[in-house]
Protein backbone atom coordinates (compact mmCIF):
# COMPACT_ATOMS: atom_id res chain seq x y z
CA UNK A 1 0.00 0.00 0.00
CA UNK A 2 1.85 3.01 -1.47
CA UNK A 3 -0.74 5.27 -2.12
CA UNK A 4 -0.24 8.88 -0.36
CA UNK A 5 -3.62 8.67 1.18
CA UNK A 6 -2.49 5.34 3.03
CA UNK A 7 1.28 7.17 3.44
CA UNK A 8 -0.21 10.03 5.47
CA UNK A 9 -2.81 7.86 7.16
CA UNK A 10 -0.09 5.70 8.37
CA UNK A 11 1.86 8.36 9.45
CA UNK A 12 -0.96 10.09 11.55
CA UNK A 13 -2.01 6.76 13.24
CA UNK A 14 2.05 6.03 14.19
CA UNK A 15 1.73 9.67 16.02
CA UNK A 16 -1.90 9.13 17.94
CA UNK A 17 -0.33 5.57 19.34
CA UNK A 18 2.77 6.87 19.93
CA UNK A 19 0.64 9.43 22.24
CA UNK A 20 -1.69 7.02 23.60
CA UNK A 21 0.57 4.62 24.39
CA UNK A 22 2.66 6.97 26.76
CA UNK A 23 -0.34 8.43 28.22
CA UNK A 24 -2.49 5.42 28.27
CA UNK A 25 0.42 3.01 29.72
CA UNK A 26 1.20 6.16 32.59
CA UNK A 27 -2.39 5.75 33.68
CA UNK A 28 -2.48 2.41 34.23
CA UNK A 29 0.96 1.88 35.28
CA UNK A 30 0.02 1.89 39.25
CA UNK A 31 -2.10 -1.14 39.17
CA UNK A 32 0.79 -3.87 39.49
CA UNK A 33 2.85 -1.71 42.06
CA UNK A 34 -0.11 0.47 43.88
CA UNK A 35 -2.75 -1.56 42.93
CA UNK A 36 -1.46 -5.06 44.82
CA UNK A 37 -1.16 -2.93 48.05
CA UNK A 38 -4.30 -1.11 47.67
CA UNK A 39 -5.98 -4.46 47.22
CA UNK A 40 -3.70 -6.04 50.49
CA UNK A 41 -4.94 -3.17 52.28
CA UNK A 42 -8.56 -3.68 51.30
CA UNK A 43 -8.75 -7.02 51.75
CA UNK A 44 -6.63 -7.55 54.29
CA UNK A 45 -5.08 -10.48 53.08
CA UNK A 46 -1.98 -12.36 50.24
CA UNK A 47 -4.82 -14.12 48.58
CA UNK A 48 -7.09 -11.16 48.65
CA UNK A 49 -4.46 -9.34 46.78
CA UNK A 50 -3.77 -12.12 44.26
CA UNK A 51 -7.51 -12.17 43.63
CA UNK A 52 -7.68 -8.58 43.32
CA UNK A 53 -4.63 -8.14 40.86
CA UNK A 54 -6.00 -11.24 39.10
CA UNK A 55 -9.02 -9.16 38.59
CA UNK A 56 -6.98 -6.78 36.07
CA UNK A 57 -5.96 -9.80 34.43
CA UNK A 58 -9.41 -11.30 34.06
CA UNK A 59 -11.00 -7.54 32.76
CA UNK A 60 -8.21 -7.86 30.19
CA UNK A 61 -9.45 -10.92 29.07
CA UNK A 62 -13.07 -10.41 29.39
CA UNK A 63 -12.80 -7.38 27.35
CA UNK A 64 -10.17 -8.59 24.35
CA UNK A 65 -12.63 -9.98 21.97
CA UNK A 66 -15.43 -7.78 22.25
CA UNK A 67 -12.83 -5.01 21.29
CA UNK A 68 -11.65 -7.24 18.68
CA UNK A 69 -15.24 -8.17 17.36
CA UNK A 70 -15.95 -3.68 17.91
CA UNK A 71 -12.66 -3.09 15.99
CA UNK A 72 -14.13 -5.38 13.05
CA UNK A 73 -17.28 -3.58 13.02
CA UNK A 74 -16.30 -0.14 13.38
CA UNK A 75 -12.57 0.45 13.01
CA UNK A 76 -9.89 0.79 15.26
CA UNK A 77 -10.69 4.64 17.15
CA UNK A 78 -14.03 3.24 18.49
CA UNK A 79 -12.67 0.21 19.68
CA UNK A 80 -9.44 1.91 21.74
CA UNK A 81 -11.53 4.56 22.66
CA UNK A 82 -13.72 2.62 24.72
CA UNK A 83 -11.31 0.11 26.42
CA UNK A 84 -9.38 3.43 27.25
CA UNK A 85 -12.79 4.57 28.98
CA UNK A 86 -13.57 1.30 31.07
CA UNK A 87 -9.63 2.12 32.34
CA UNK A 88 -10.68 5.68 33.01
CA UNK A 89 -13.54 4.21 34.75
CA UNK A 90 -12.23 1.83 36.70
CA UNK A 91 -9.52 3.99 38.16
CA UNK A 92 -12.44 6.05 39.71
CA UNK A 93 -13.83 2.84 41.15
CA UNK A 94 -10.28 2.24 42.60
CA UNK A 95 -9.96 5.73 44.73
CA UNK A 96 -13.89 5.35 45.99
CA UNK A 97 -12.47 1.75 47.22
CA UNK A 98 -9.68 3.06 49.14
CA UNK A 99 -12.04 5.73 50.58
CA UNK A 100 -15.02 2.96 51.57
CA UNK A 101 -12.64 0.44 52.24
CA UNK A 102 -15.12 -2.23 50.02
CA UNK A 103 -13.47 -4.99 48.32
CA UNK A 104 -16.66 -4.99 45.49
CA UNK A 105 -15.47 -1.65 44.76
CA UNK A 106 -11.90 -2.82 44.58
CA UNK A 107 -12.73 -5.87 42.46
CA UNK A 108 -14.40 -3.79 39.89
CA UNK A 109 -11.84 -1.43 39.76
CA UNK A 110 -9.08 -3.55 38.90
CA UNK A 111 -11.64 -5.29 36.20
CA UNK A 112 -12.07 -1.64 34.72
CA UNK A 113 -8.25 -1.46 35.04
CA UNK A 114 -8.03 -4.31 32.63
CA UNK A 115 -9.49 -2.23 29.64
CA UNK A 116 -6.59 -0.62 30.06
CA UNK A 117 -4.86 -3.70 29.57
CA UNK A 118 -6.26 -5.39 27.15
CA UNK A 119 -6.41 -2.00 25.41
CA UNK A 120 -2.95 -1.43 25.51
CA UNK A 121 -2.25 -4.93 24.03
CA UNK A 122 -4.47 -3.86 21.04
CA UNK A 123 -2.87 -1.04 20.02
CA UNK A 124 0.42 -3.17 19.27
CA UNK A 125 -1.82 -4.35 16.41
CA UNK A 126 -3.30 -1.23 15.29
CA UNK A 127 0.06 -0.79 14.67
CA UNK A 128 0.53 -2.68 11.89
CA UNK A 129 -2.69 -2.04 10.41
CA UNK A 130 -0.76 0.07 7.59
CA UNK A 131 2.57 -1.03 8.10
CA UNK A 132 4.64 -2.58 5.14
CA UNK A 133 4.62 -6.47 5.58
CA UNK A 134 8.90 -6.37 6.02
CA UNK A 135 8.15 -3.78 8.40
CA UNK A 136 5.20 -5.21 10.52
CA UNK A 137 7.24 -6.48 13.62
CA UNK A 138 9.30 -3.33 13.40
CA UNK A 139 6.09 -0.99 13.62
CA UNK A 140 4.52 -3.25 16.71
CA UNK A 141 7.73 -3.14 18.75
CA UNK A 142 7.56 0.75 18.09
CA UNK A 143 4.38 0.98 19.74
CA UNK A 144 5.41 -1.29 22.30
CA UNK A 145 8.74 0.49 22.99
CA UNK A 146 6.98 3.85 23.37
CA UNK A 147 4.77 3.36 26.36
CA UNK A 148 7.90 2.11 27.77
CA UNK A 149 8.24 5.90 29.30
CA UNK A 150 4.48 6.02 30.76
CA UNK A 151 4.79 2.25 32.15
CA UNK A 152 7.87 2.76 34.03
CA UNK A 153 7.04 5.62 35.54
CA UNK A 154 3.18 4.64 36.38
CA UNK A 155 4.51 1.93 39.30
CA UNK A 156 5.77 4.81 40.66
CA UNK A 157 2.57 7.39 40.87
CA UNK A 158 2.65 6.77 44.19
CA UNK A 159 4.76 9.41 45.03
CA UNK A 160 2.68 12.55 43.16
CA UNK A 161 -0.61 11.13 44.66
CA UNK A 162 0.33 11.61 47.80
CA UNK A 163 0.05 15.18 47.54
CA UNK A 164 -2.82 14.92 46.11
CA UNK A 165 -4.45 12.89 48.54
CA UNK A 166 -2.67 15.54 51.17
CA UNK A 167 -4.69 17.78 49.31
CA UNK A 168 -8.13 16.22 48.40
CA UNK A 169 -8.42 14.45 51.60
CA UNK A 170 -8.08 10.67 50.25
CA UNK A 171 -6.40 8.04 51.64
CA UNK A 172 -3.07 6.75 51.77
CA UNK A 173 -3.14 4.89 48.04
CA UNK A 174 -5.88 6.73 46.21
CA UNK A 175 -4.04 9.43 44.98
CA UNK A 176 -2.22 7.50 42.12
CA UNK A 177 -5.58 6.23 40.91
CA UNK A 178 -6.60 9.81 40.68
CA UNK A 179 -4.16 10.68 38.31
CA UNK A 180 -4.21 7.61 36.77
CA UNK A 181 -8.15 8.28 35.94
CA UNK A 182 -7.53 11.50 34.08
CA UNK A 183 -4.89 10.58 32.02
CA UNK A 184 -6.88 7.56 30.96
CA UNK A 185 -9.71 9.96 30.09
CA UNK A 186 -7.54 12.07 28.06
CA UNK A 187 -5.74 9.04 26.73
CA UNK A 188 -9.24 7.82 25.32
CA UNK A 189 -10.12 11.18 23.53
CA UNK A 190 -6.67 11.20 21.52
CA UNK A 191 -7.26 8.36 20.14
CA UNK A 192 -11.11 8.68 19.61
CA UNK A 193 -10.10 12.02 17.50
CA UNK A 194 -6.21 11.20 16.57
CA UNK A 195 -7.27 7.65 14.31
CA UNK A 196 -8.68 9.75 11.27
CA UNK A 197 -9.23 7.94 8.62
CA UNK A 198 -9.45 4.76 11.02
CA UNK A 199 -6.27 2.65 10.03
CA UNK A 200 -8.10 -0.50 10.03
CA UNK A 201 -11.10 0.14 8.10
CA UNK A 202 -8.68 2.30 5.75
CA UNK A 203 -6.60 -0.81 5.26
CA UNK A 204 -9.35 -3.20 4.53
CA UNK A 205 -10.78 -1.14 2.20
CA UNK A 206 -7.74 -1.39 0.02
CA UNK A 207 -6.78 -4.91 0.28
CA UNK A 208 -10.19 -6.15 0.42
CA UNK A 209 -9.75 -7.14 -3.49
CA UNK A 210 -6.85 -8.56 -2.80
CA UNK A 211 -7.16 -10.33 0.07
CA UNK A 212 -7.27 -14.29 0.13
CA UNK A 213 -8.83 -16.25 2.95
CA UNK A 214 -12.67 -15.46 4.79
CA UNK A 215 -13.51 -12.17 6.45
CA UNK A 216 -14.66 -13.29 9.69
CA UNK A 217 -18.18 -12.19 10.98
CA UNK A 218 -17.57 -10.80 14.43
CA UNK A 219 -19.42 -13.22 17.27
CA UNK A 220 -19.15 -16.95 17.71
CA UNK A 221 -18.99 -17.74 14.21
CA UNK A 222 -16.00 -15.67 14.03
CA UNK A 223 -14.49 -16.72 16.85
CA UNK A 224 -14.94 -20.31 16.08
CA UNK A 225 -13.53 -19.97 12.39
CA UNK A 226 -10.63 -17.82 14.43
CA UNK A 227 -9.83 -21.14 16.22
CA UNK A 228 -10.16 -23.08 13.52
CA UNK A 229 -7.69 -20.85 11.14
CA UNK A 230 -4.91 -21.37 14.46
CA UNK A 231 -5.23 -25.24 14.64
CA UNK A 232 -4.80 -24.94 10.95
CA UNK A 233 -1.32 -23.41 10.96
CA UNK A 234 1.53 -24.51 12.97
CA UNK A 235 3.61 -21.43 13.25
CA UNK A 236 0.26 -20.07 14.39
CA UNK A 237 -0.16 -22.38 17.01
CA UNK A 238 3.09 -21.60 18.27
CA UNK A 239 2.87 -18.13 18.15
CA UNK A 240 -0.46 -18.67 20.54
CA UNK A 241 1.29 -21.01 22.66
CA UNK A 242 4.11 -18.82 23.08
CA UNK A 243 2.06 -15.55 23.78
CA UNK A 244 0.37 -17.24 25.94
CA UNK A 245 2.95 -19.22 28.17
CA UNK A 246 5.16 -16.01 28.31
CA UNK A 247 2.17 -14.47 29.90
CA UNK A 248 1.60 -16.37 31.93
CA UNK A 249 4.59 -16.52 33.69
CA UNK A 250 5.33 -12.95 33.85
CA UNK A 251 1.94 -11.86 35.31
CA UNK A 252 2.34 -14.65 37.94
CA UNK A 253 5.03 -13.86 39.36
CA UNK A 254 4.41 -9.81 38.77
CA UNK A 255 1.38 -9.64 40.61
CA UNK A 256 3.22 -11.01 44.20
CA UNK A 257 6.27 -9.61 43.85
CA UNK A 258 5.41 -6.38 45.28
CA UNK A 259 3.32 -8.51 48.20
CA UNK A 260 7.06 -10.61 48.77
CA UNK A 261 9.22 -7.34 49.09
CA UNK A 262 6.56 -5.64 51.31
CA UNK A 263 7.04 -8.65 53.74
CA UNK A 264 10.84 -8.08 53.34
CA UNK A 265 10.77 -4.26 54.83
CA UNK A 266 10.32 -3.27 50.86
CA UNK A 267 9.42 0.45 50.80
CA UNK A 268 6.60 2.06 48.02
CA UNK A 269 9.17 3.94 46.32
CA UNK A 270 11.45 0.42 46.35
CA UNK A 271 8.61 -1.77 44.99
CA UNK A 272 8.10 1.39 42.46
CA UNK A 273 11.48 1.38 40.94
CA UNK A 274 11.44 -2.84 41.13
CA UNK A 275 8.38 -2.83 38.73
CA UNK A 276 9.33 -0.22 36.75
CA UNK A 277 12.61 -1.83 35.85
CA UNK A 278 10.40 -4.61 35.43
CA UNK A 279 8.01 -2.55 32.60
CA UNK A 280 11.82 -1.74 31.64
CA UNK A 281 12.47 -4.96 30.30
CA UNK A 282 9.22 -5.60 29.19
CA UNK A 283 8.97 -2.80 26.64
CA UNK A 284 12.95 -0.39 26.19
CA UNK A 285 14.40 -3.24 23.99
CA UNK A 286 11.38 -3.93 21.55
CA UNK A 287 12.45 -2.02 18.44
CA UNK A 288 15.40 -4.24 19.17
CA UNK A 289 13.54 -7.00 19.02
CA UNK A 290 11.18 -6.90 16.75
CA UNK A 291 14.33 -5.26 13.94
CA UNK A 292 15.56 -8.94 15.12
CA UNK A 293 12.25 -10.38 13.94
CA UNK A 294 12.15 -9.00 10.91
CA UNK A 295 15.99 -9.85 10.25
CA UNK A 296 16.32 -13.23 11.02
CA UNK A 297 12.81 -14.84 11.32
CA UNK A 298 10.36 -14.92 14.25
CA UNK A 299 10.68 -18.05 15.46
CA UNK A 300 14.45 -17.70 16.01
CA UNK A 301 13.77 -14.59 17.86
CA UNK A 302 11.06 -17.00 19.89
CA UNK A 303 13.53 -19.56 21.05
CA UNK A 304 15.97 -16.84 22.66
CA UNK A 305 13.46 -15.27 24.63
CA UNK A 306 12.69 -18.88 25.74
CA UNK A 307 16.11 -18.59 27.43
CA UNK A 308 15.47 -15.41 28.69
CA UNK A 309 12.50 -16.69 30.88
CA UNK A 310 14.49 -19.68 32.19
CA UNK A 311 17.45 -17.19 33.07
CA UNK A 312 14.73 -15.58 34.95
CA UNK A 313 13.40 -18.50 36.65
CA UNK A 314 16.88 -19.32 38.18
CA UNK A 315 17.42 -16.05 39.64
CA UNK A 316 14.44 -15.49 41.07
CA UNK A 317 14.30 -19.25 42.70
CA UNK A 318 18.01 -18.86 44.14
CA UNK A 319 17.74 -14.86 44.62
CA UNK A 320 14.85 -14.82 46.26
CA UNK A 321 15.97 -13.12 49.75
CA UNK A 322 17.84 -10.42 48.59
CA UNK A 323 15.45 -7.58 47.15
CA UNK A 324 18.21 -6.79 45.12
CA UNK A 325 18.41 -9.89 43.56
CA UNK A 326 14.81 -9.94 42.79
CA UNK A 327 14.77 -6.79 41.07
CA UNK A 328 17.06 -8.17 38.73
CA UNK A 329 15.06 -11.50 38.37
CA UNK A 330 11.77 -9.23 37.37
CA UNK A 331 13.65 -7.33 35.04
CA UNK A 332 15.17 -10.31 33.42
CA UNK A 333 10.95 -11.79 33.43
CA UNK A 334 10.02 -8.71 31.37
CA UNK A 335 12.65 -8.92 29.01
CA UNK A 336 11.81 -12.71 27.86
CA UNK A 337 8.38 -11.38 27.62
CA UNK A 338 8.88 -8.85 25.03
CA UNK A 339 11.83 -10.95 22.82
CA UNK A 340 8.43 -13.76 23.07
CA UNK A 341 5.91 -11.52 22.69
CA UNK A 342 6.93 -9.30 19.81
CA UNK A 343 7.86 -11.70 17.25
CA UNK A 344 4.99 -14.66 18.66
CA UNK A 345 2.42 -11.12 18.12
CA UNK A 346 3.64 -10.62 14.51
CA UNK A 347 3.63 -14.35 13.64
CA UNK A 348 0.28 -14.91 14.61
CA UNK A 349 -1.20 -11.67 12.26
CA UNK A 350 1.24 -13.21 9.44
CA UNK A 351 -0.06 -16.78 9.63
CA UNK A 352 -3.98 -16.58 8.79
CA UNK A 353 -5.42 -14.54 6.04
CA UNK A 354 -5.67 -10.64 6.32
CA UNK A 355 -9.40 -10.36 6.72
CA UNK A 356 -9.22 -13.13 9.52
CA UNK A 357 -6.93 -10.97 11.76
CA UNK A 358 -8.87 -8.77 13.95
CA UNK A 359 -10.68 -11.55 15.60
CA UNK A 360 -7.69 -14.03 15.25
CA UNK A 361 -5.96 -11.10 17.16
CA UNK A 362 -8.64 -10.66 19.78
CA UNK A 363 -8.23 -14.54 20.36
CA UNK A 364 -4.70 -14.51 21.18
CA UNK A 365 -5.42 -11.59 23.92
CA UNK A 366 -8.12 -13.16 25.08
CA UNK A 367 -6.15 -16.46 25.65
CA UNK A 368 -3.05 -14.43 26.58
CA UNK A 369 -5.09 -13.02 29.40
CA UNK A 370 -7.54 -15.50 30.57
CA UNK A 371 -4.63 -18.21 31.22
CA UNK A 372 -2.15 -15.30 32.57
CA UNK A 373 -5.67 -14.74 34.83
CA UNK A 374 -5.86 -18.02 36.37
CA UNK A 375 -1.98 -17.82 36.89
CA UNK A 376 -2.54 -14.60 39.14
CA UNK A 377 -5.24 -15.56 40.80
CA UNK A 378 -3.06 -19.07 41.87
CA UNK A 379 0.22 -16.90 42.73
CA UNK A 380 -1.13 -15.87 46.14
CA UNK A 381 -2.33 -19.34 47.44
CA UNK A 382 0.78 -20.65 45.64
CA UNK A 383 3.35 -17.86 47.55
CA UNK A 384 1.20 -18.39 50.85
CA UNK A 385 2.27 -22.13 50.70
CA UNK A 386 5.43 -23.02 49.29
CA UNK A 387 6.96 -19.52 49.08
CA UNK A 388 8.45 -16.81 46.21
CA UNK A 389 11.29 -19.25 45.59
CA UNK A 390 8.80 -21.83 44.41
CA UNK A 391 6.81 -19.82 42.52
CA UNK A 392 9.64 -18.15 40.39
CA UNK A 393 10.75 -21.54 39.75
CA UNK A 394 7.10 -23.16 38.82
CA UNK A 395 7.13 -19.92 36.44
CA UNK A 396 10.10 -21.05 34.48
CA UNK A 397 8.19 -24.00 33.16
CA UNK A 398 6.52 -22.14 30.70
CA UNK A 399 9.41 -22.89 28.28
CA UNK A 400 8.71 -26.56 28.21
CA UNK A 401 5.46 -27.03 26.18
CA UNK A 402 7.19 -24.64 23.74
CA UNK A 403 10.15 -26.52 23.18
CA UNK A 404 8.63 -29.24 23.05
CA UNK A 405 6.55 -28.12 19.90
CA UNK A 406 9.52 -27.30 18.32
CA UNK A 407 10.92 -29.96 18.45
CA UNK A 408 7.68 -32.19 17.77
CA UNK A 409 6.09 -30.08 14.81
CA UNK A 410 9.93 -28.79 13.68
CA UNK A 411 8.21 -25.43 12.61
CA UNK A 412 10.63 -23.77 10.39
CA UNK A 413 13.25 -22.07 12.31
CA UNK A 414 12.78 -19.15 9.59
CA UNK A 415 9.96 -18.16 10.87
């Protein structure tokens, strides 16, 4: 797609992400750091923290493919608009939580929260709406890298809020979701007016001659042809796998992290800078990545970040009493999730038919997230029992099943 009207359509859409994704990623950044605590402090208990943080998790995946099936519909702006809003929402719920002490309140927060999420997972794709096909991984590591600046320093909001609960009255807590809620708003009306002409419906429009392969209706036909299209395709049921089992493991062990270094004298602004190196890793090295992609195939890429997660599974199960030490094993967990996630995210768009996308897409998140849910929601019973040691180390697994399809299916290391 050369034509200037696609040309300046990309290059408007590349700016509103760009935007959104700093904003967006700023707004929700609190929830793994803040949010945990506020949810310990609610509930009153590890598991009641899990659940809590789980909750994000599970709004993420609730939301994925109705986004997904919205995008389909009615383009891209509608679609990231909204999910942006249910963050915005949620973030509201959050401070009137901390204020009435009610877990409901906290519960549906964190769901809202996971608009923000899932939201933020979409817009990766949006990416490459446009995008030249040797420069697709390229253009979703760009949008990945970006919020890299608004999700390192979210953990930390923390710090301005409380001022601002000083000054409003809230309590101890609150004040990050406060800020968090307005940036979210804002974040939702730059996109809502920024994606103009919609890159999605813009792009089908000019491949739809072109394209080869069913456009999926949105709804369980869709979804159920999605499936279908993955089981079809090895290197797409590897790229699934992969998305998924990387998630998994990081938002396991993410989610009590911030509960294990509380318990070992861990202060706010401590736990802050440990998940923001954390978002670090997950999102500083992605144009890295995904140039890697692109280079030398993404299945290549796949296998390294393999090692990256098993690197990050011995640390963390050896490590484990030193904060220090920890730190380190969270930032090494969120850089095996983005040398995974970019190149498994581009070879899953690149192994079903254009039109099929969207709602193959949406299925991926919505896996990604409903697995990576159950995961969460098991890390605080798991901690309470056998301890962070354990935990980092039943995290590492992950890499198995994928190996093991290598191996098994011998998808082409080319990617």
């Amino acid at each position: 797609m050369h034509l200037p009207e696609v040309a300046d359509a990309r290059r408007r859409t590349t700016t509103t992400l760009l935007a959104a994704q700093v904003l967006g990623s700023l707004g929700i950044g609190a929830a793994p750091s803040v949010g945990v605590l506020l949810a310990e402090s609610v509930a009153g208990s590890e598991t009641w923290a899990g659940i809590a943080r789980a909750a994000t998790t599970v709004g993420a995946a609730l939301l994925a493919l109705p986004l997904a099936s919205l995008a389909a519909r009615h383009g891209r702006a509608r679609s990231l608009a909204l999910g942006w809003s249910l963050a915005a929402a949620g973030a509201g719920l959050l401070v009137l939580a901390a204020v009435t002490v009610s877990v409901p309140l906290l519960v549906l927060g964190m769901l809202g929260m996971g608009g923000g999420a899932a939201t933020q997972l979409r817009a990766r794709f949006a990416a490459t709406d446009l995008a030249e096909p040797d420069r697709r991984a390229r253009s979703l590591a760009l949008v990945v890298w970006v919020g890299t600046l608004g999700a390192v320093a979210g953990p930390n909001l923390g710090v301005p809020g409380a001022p601002v609960e000083a000054w409003a009255g809230l309590p101890p807590l609150a004040g990050a979701f406060a800020i968090g809620g307005v940036l979210l708003a804002v974040t939702a009306v730059v996109v809502r007016v920024g994606l103009r002409p919609d890159p999605l419906l813009l792009a089908q429009r000019h491949v739809a001659a072109a394209a080869v392969g069913p456009r999926l209706a949105p709804g369980r036909a869709g979804l159920s042809e999605a499936l279908g299209l993955v089981r079809a395709s090895p290197p797409a049921r590897l790229a699934l796998l992969s998305l998924v089992l990387a998630h998994v493991s990081m938002v396991s062990v993410m989610t009590m992290t911030p509960v294990h270094l509380s318990h070992q004298g861990g202060t706010i602004t401590f736990i802050g800078l440990t998940i923001s190196l954390h978002v670090l890793g997950m999102f500083a090295f992605a144009p890295v990545v995904g140039a890697a992609a692109d280079r030398y195939g993404q299945v290549p890429v796949i296998i390294a970040g393999q090692g990256v997660l098993a690197a990050a599974a011995v640390v963390g199960a050896t490590g484990a009493g030193s904060p220090t030490v920890v730190a380190v094993a969270l930032t090494l967990l969120g850089l095996g999730w983005s040398v995974v996630t970019v190149p498994a995210s581009a070879l899953l768009s690149e192994s079903v038919p254009a039109p099929a996308r969207p709602l193959v897409q949406g299925l991926g998140d919505t896996a990604m997230n409903a697995a990576a849910a159950l995961g969460a929601i098991a890390s605080g019973p798991l901690m309470a029992l056998l301890g962070f040691p354990m935990l980092a180390a039943l995290a590492g697994l992950v890499v198995v099943p994928v190996l093991w399809q290598l191996l098994r299916r011998r998808v082409a290391v080319t990617g």
